[in-house]
C-alpha atoms as a PDB file:
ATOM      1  CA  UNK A   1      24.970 -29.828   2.961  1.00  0.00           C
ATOM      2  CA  UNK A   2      24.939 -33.517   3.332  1.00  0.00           C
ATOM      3  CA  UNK A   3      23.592 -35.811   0.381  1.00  0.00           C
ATOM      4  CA  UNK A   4      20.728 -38.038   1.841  1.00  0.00           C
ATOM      5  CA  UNK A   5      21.316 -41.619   1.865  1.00  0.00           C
ATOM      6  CA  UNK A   6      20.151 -42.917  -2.133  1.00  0.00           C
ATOM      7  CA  UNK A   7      17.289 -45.381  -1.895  1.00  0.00           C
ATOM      8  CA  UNK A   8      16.358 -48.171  -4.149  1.00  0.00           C
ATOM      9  CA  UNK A   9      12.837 -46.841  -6.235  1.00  0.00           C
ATOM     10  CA  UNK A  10       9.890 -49.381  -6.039  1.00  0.00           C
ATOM     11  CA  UNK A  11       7.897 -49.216  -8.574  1.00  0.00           C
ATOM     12  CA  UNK A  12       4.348 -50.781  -8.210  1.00  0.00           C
ATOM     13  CA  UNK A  13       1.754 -47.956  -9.429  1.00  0.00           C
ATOM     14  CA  UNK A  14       1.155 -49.288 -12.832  1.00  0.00           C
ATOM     15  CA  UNK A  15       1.118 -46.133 -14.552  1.00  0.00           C
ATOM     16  CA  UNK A  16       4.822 -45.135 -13.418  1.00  0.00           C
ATOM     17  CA  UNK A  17       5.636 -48.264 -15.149  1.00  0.00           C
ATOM     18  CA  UNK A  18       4.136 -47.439 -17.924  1.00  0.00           C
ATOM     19  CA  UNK A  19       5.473 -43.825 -18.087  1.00  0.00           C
ATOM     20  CA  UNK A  20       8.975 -45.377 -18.270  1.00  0.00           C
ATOM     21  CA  UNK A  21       8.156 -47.049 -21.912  1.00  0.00           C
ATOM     22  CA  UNK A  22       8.666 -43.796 -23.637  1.00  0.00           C
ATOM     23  CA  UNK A  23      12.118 -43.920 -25.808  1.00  0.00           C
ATOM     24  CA  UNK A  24      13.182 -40.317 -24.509  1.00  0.00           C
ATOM     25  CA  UNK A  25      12.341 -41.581 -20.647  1.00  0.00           C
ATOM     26  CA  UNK A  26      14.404 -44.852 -20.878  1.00  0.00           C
ATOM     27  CA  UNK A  27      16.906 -43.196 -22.591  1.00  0.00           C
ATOM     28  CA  UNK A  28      16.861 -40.521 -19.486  1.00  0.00           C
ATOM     29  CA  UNK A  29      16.154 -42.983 -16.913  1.00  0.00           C
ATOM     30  CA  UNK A  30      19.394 -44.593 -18.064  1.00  0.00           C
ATOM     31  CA  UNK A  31      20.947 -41.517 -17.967  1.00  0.00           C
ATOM     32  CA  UNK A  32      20.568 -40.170 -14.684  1.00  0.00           C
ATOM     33  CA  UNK A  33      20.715 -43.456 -13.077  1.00  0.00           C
ATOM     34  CA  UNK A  34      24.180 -44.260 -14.250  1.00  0.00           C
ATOM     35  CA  UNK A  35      25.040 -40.946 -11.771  1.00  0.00           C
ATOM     36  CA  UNK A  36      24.765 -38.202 -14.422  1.00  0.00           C
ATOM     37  CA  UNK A  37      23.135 -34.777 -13.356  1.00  0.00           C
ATOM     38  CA  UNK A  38      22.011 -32.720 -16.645  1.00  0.00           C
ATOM     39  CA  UNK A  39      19.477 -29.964 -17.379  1.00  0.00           C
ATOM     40  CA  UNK A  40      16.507 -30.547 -19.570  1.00  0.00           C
ATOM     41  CA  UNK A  41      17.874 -28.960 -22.385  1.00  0.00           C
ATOM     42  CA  UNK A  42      21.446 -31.281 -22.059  1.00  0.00           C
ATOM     43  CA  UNK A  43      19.185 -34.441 -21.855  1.00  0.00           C
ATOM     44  CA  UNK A  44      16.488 -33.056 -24.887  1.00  0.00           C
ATOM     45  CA  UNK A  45      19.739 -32.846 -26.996  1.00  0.00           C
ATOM     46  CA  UNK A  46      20.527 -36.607 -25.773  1.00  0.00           C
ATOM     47  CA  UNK A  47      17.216 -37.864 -27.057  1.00  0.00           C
ATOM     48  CA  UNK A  48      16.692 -35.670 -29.633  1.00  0.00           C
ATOM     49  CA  UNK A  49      13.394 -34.057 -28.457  1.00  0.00           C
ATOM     50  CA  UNK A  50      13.085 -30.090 -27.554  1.00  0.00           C
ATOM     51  CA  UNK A  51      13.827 -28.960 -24.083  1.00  0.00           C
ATOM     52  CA  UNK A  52      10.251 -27.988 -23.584  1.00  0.00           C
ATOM     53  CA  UNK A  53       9.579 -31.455 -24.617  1.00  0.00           C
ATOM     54  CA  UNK A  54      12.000 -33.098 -22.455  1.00  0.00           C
ATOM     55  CA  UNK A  55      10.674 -30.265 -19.459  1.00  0.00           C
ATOM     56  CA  UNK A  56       7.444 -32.132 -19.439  1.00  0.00           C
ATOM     57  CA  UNK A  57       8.902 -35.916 -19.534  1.00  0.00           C
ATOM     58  CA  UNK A  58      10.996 -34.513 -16.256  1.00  0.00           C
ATOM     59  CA  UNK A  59       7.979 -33.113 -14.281  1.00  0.00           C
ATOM     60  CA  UNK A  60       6.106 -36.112 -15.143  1.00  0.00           C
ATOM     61  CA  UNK A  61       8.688 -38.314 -14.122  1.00  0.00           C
ATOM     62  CA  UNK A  62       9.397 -36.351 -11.232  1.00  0.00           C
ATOM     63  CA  UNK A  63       5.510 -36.357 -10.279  1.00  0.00           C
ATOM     64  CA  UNK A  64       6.602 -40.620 -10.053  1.00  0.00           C
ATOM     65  CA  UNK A  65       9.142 -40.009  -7.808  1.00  0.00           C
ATOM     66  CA  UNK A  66      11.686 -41.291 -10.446  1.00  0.00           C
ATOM     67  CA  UNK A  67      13.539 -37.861 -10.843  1.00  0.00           C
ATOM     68  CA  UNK A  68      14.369 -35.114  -8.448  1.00  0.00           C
ATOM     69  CA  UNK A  69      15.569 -31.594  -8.973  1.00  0.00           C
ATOM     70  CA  UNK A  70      19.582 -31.298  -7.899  1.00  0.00           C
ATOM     71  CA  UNK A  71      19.969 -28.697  -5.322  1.00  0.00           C
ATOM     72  CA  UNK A  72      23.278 -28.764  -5.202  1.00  0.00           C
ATOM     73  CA  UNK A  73      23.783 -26.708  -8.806  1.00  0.00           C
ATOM     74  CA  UNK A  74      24.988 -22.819  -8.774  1.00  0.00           C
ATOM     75  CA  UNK A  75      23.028 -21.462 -11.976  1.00  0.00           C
ATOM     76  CA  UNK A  76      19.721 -20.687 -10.753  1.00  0.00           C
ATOM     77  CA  UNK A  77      18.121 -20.186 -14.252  1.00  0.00           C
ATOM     78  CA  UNK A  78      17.924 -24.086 -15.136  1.00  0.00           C
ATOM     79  CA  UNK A  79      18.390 -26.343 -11.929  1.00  0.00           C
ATOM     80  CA  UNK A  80      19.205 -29.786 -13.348  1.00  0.00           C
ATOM     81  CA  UNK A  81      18.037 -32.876 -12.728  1.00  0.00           C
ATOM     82  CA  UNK A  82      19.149 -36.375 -10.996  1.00  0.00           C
ATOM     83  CA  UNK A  83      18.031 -39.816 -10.421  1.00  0.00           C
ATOM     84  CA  UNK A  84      15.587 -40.110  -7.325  1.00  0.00           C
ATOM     85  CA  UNK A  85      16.912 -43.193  -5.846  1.00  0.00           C
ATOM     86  CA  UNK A  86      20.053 -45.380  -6.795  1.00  0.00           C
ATOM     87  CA  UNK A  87      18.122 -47.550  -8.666  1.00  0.00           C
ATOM     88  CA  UNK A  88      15.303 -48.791  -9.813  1.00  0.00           C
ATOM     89  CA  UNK A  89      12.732 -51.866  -9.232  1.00  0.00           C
ATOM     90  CA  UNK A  90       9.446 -53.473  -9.358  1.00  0.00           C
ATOM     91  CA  UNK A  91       7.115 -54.543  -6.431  1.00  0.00           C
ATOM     92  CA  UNK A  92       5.680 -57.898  -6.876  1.00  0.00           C
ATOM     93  CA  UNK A  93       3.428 -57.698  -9.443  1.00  0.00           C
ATOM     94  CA  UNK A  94      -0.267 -58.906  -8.347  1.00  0.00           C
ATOM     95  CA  UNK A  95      -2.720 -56.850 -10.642  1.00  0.00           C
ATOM     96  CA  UNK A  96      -3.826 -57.025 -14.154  1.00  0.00           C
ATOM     97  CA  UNK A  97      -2.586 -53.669 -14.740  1.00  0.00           C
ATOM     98  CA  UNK A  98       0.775 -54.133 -13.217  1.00  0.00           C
ATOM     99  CA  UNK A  99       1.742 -56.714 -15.747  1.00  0.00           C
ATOM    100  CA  UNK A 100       0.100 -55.189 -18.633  1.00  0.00           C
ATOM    101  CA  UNK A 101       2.297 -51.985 -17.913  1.00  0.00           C
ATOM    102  CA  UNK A 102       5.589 -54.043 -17.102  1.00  0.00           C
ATOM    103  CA  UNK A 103       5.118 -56.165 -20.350  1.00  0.00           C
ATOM    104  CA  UNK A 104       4.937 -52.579 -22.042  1.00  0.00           C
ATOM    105  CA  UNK A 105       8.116 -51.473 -20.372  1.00  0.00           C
ATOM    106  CA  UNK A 106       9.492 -55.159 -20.587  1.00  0.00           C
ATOM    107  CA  UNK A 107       8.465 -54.443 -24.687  1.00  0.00           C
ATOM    108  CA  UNK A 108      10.429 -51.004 -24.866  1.00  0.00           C
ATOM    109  CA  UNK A 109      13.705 -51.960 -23.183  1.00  0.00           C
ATOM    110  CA  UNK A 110      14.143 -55.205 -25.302  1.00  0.00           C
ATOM    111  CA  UNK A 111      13.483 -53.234 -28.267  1.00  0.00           C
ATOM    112  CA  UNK A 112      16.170 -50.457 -27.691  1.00  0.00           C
ATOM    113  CA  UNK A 113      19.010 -53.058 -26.302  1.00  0.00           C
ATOM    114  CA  UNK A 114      17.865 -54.843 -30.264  1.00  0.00           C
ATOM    115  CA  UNK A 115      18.636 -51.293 -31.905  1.00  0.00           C
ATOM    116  CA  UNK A 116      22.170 -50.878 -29.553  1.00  0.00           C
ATOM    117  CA  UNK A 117      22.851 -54.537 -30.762  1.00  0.00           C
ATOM    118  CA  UNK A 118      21.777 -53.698 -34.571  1.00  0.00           C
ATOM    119  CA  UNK A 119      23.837 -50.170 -34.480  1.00  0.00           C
ATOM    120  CA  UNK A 120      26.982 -52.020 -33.271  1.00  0.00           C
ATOM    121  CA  UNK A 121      27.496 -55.052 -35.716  1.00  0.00           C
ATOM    122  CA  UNK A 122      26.486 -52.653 -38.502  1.00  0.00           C
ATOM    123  CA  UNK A 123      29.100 -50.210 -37.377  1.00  0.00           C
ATOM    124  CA  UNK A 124      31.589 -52.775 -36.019  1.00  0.00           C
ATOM    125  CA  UNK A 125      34.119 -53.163 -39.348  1.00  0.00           C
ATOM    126  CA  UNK A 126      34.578 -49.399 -38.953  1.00  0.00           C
ATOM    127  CA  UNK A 127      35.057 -48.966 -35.309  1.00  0.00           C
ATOM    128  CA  UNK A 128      38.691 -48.039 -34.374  1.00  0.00           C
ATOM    129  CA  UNK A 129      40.252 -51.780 -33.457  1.00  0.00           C
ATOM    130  CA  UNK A 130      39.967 -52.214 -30.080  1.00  0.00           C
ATOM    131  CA  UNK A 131      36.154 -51.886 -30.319  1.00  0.00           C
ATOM    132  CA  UNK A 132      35.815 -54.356 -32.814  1.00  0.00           C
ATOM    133  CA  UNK A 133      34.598 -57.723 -31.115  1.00  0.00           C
ATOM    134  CA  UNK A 134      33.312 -56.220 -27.956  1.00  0.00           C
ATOM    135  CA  UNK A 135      29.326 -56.958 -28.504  1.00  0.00           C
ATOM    136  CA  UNK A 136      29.030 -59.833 -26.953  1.00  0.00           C
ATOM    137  CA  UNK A 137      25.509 -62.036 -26.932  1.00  0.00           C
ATOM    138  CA  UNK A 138      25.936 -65.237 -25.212  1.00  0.00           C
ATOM    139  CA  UNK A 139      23.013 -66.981 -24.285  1.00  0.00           C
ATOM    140  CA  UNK A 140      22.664 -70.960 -21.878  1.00  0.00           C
ATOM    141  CA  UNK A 141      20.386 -72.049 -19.680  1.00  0.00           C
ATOM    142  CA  UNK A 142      21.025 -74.173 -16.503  1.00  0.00           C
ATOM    143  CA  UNK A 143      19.196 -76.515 -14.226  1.00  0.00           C
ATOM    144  CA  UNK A 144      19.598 -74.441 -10.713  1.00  0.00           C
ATOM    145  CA  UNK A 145      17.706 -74.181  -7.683  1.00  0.00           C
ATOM    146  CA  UNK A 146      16.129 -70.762  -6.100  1.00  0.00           C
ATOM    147  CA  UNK A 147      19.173 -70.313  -4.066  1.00  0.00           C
ATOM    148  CA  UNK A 148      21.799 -71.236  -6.652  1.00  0.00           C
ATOM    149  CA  UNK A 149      19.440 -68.549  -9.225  1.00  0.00           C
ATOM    150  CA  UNK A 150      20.182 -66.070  -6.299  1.00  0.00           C
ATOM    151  CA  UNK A 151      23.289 -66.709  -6.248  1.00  0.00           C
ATOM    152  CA  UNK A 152      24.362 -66.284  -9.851  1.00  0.00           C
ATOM    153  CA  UNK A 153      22.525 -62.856  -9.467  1.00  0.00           C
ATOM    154  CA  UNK A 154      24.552 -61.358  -6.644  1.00  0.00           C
ATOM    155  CA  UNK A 155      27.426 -62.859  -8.348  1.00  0.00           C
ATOM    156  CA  UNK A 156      26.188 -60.976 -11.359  1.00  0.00           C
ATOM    157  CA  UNK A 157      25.954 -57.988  -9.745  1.00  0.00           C
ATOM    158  CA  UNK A 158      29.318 -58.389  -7.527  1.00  0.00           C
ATOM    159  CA  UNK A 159      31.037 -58.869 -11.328  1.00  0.00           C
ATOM    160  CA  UNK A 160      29.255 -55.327 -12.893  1.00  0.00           C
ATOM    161  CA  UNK A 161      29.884 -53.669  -9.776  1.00  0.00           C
ATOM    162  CA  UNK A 162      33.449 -52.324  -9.574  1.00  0.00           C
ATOM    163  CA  UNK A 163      33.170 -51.115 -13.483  1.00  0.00           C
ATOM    164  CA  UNK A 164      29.465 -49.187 -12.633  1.00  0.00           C
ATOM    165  CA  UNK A 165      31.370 -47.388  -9.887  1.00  0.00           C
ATOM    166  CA  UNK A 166      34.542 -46.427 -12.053  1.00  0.00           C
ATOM    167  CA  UNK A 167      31.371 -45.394 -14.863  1.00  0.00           C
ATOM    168  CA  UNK A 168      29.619 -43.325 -12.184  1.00  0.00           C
ATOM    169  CA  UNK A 169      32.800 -40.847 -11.509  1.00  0.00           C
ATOM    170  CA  UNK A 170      33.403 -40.385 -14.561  1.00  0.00           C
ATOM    171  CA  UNK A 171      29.586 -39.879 -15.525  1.00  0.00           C
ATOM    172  CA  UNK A 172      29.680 -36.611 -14.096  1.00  0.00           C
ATOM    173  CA  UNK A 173      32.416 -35.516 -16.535  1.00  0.00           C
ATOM    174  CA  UNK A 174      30.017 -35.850 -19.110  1.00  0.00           C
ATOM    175  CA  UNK A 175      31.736 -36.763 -22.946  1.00  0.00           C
ATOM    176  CA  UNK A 176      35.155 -37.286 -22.967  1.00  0.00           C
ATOM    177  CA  UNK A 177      36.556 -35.988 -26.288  1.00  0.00           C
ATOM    178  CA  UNK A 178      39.761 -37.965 -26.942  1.00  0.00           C
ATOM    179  CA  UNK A 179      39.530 -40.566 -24.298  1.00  0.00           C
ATOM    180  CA  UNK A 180      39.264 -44.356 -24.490  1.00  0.00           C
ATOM    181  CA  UNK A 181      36.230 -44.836 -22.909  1.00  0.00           C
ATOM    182  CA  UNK A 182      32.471 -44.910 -24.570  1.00  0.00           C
ATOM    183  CA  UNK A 183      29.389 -46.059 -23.083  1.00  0.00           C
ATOM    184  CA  UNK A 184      28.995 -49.757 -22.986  1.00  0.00           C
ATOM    185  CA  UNK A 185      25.617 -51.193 -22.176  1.00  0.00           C
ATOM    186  CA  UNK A 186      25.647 -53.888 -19.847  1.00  0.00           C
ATOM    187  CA  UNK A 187      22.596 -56.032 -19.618  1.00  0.00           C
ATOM    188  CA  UNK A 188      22.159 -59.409 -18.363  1.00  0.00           C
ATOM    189  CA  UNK A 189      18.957 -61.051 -18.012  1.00  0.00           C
ATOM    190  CA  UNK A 190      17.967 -64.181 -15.405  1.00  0.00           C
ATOM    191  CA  UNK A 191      14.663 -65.569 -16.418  1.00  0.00           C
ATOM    192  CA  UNK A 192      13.489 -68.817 -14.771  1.00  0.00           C
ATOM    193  CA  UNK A 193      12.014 -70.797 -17.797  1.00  0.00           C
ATOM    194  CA  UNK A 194       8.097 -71.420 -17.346  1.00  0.00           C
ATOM    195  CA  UNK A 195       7.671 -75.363 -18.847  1.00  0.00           C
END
């Protein structure tokens, strides 16, 4: 059976926005989307939580359209679960409530990349070598038009893109004990400056 064509997810119903602000659902959310498939209980033992626990964050999410069930898995006691779309994205956002629930979400994500950041210059003197010096928080700002803002975006994303797909295959191999490779999270944030 063929795989349907992934779609981007647009997200403009406040509360699915909101639902995303939960520690154990971005830490999911990130999960799946980077091309994983795992069961509930696999991803409750990723955040921590109890797989009855992390059953309910899945049907909620799934109830969102955010997460679908994987049809493609053999064991028919515990189907697991995938990212809905190949990513994920905001409508414009026009309402009140749409902006109080993305500043939420907006809230939750810069707080976790702060603890990644933390966890990795406190652990950096005793990470094997070549992992010392790889955090890397470089900040500028520039004078550029719309276009040339676009611009730097695509070329953003043409940049990330050739590692994300090399990350994706091996995503579905889940931890690999003994090789060189660890999750690295890539952020980079583009944020015309309101005088």
């Amino acid at each position: 059976m063929a795989r349907r064509p992934r779609k981007q997810i647009t997200l403009d119903d406040p509360r699915a926005i909101r639902a995303l602000s939960h520690p154990a659902r971005l830490t999911v959310i990130d999960e799946l989307y980077s091309g994983r498939v795992a069961t509930s209980t696999e991803l409750a033992a990723l955040t921590g939580l109890t797989p009855s626990a992390m059953s309910y964050h899945m049907r909620a999410l799934e109830k969102l359209g955010i997460v679908e069930r994987d049809e493609s898995a053999t064991d028919g006691r515990e189907r697991p679960w995938r990212a809905a779309g190949k990513g994920l994205t905001f409508a414009p956002l026009t309402t009140r409530a749409q902006h109080a629930a993305a500043n939420v979400l907006t809230d939750a994500i810069l707080q976790a990349h702060q603890q990644e950041l933390q966890a990795y210059v406190e652990a950096e003197p005793d990470l094997p070598q070549p992992w010392q010096g790889k955090g890397v928080l470089n900040t500028s700002s520039e004078y550029l038009t719309a276009e040339e803002t676009q611009q730097l975006i695509d070329a953003l994303y043409a940049a990330a893109e050739p590692f994300r797909q090399k990350a994706k295959r091996r995503s579905g191999r889940g931890k690999r004990a003994g090789q060189k490779s660890r999750r690295v999270r890539v952020t980079f944030l583009v944020v015309p400056i309101v005088e």
